[in-house]
C-alpha atoms as a PDB file:
ATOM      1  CA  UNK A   1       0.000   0.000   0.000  1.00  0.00           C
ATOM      2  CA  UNK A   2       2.581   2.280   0.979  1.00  0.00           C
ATOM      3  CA  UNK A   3       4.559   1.703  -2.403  1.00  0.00           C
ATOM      4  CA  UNK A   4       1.559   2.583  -4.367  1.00  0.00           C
ATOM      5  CA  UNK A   5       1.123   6.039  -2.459  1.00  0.00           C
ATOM      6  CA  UNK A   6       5.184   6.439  -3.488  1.00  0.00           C
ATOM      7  CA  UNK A   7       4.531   5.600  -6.694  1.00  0.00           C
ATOM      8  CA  UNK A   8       1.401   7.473  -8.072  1.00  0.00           C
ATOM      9  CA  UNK A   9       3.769  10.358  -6.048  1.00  0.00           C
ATOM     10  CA  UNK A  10       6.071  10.162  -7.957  1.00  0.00           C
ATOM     11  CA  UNK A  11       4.092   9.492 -11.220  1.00  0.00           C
ATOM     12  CA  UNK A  12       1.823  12.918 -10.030  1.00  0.00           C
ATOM     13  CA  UNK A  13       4.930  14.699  -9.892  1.00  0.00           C
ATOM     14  CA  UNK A  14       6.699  13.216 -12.930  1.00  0.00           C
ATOM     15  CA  UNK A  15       3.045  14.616 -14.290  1.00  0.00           C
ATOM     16  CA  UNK A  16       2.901  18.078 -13.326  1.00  0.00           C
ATOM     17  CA  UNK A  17       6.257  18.574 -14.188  1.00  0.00           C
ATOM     18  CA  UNK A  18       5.682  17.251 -17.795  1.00  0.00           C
ATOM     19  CA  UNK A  19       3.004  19.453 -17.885  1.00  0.00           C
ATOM     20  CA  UNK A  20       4.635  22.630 -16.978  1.00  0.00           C
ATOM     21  CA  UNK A  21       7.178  21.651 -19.593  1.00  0.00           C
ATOM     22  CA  UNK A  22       4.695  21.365 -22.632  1.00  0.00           C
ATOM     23  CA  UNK A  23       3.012  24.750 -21.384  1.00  0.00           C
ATOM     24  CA  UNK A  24       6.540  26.149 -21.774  1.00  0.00           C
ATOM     25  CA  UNK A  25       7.650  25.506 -24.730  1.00  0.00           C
ATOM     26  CA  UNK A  26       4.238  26.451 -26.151  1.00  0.00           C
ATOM     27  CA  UNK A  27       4.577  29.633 -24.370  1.00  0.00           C
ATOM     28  CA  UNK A  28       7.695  30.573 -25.858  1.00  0.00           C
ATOM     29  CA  UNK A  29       6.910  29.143 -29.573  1.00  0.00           C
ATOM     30  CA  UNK A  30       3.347  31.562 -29.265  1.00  0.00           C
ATOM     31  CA  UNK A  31       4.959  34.915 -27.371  1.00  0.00           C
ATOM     32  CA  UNK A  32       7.897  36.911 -28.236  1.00  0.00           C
ATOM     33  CA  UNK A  33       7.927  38.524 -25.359  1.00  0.00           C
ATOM     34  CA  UNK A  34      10.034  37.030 -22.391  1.00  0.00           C
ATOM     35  CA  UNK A  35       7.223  38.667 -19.864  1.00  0.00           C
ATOM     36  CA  UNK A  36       4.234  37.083 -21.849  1.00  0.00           C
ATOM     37  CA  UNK A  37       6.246  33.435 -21.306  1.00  0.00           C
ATOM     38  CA  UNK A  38       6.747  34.396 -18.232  1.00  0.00           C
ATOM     39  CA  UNK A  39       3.135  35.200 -17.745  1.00  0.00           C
ATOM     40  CA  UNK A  40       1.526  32.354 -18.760  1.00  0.00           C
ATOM     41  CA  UNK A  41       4.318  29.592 -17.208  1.00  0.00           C
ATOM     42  CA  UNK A  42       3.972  31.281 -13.641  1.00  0.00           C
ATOM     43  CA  UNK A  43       0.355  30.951 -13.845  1.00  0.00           C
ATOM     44  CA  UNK A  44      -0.177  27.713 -15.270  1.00  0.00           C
ATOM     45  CA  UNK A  45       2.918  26.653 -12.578  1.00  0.00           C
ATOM     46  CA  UNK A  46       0.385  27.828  -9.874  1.00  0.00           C
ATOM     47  CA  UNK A  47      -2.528  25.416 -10.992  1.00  0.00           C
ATOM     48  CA  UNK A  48      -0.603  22.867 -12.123  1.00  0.00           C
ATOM     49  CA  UNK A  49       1.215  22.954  -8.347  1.00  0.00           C
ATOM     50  CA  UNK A  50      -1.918  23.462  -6.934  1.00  0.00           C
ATOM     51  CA  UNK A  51      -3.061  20.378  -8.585  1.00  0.00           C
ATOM     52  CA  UNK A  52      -0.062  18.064  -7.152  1.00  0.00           C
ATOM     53  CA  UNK A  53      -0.353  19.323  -3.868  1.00  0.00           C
ATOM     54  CA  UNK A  54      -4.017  18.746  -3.211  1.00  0.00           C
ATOM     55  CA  UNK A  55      -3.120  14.921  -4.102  1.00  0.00           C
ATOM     56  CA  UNK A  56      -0.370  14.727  -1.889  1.00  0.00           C
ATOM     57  CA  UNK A  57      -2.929  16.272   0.468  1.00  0.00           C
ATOM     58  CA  UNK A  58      -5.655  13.662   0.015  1.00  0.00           C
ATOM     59  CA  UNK A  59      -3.049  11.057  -0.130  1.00  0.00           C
ATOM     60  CA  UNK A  60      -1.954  11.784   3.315  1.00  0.00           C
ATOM     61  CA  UNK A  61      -5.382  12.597   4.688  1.00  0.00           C
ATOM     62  CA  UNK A  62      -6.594   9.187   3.739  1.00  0.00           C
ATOM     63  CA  UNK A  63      -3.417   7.431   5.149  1.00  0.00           C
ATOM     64  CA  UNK A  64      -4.156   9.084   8.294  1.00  0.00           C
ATOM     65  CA  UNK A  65      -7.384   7.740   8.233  1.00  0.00           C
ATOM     66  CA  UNK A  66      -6.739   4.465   7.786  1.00  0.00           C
ATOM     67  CA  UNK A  67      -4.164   4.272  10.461  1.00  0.00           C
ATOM     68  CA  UNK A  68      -6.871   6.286  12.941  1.00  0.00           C
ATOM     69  CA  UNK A  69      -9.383   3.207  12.028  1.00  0.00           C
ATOM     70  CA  UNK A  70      -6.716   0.390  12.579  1.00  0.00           C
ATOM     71  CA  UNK A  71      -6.547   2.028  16.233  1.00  0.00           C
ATOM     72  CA  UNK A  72      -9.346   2.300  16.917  1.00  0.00           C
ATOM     73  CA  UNK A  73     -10.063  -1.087  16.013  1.00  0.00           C
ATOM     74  CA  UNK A  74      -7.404  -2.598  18.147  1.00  0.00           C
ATOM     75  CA  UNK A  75      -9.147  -0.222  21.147  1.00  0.00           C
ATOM     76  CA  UNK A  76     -12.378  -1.931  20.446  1.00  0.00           C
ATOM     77  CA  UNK A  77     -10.757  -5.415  20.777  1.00  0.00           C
ATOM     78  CA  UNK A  78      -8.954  -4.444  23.738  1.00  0.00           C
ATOM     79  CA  UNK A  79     -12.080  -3.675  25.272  1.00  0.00           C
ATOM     80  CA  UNK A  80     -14.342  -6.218  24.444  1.00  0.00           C
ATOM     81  CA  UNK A  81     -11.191  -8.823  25.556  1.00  0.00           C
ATOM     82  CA  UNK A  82     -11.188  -7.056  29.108  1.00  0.00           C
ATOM     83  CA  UNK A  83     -15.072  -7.220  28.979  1.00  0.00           C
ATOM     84  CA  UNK A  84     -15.133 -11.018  28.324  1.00  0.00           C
ATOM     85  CA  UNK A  85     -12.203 -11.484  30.779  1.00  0.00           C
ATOM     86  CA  UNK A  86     -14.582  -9.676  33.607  1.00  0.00           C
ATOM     87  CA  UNK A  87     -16.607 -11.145  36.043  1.00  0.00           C
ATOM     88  CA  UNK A  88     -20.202 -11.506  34.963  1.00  0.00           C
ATOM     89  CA  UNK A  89     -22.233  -9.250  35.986  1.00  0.00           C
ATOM     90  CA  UNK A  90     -19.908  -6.824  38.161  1.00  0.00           C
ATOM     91  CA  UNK A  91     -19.780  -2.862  37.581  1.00  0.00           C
ATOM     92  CA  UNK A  92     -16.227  -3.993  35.758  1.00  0.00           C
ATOM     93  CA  UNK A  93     -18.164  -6.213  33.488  1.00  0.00           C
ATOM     94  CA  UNK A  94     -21.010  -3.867  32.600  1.00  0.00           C
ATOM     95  CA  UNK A  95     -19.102  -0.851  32.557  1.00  0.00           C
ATOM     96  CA  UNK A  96     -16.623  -2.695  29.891  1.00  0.00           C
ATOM     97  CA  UNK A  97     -19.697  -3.558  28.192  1.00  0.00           C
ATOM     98  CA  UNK A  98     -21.451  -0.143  28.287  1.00  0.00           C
ATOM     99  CA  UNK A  99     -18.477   1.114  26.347  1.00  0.00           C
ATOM    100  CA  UNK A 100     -17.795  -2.070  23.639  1.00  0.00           C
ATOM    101  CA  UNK A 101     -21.693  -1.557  22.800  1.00  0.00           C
ATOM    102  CA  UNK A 102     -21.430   2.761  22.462  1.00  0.00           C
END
C-alpha cells in the first residue's frame, strides 16, 4: 500500500512537471515577449502545483485515516477482551460492556 502512495507520487509529480514543460515551450513558440512566457508559465505553474499538492494532500489525509481506524479497532478489541475477561455481571463487566456496545 505504501509503495503505491510512493509511486502514483512520484508518477503525479513526474506529471505536473511534464506538464509545466509542454506549457513552456508552447509559451515561448506563441509569445515573443520574455514577460508574456513568463506570464503564462507562472500561472499555469500555480494550478498545475496546486493540482499536485491537493493529491499529496488527500493522499496523506486518507493514510491518516486508515491508520486512525486500525486504532481504533485494536481499542475496540482491547475492550471487548477485558469485557469477556470480567466477572459476569460486576460494575467492571457492565461498565466494559457499556463502552464495547457505544
Amino acid at each position: 500500500m505504501a509503495m503505491d502512495r510512493i509511486s502514483g507520487g512520484m508518477w503525479t509529480v513526474l506529471g505536473g512537471l511534464a506538464a509545466l514543460l509542454v506549457v513552456t515551450v508552447v509559451a515561448i513558440l506563441a509569445f515573443k515577449a520574455a514577460a508574456d512566457v513568463v506570464s503564462v508559465v507562472t500561472a499555469a505553474g500555480a494550478v498545475i502545483g496546486t493540482l499536485v499538492g491537493a493529491f499529496f494532500g488527500v493522499s496523506a489525509g486518507q493514510a491518516g485515516r486508515a491508520e486512525a481506524e486500525a486504532a481504533k479497532d485494536q481499542a475496540h478489541q482491547a475492550l471487548v477482551s477485558a469485557a469477556v475477561a470480567a466477572t459476569p455481571g460486576s460494575p467492571v463487566a457492565d461498565a466494559l460492556l457499556a463502552g464495547a456496545q457505544g
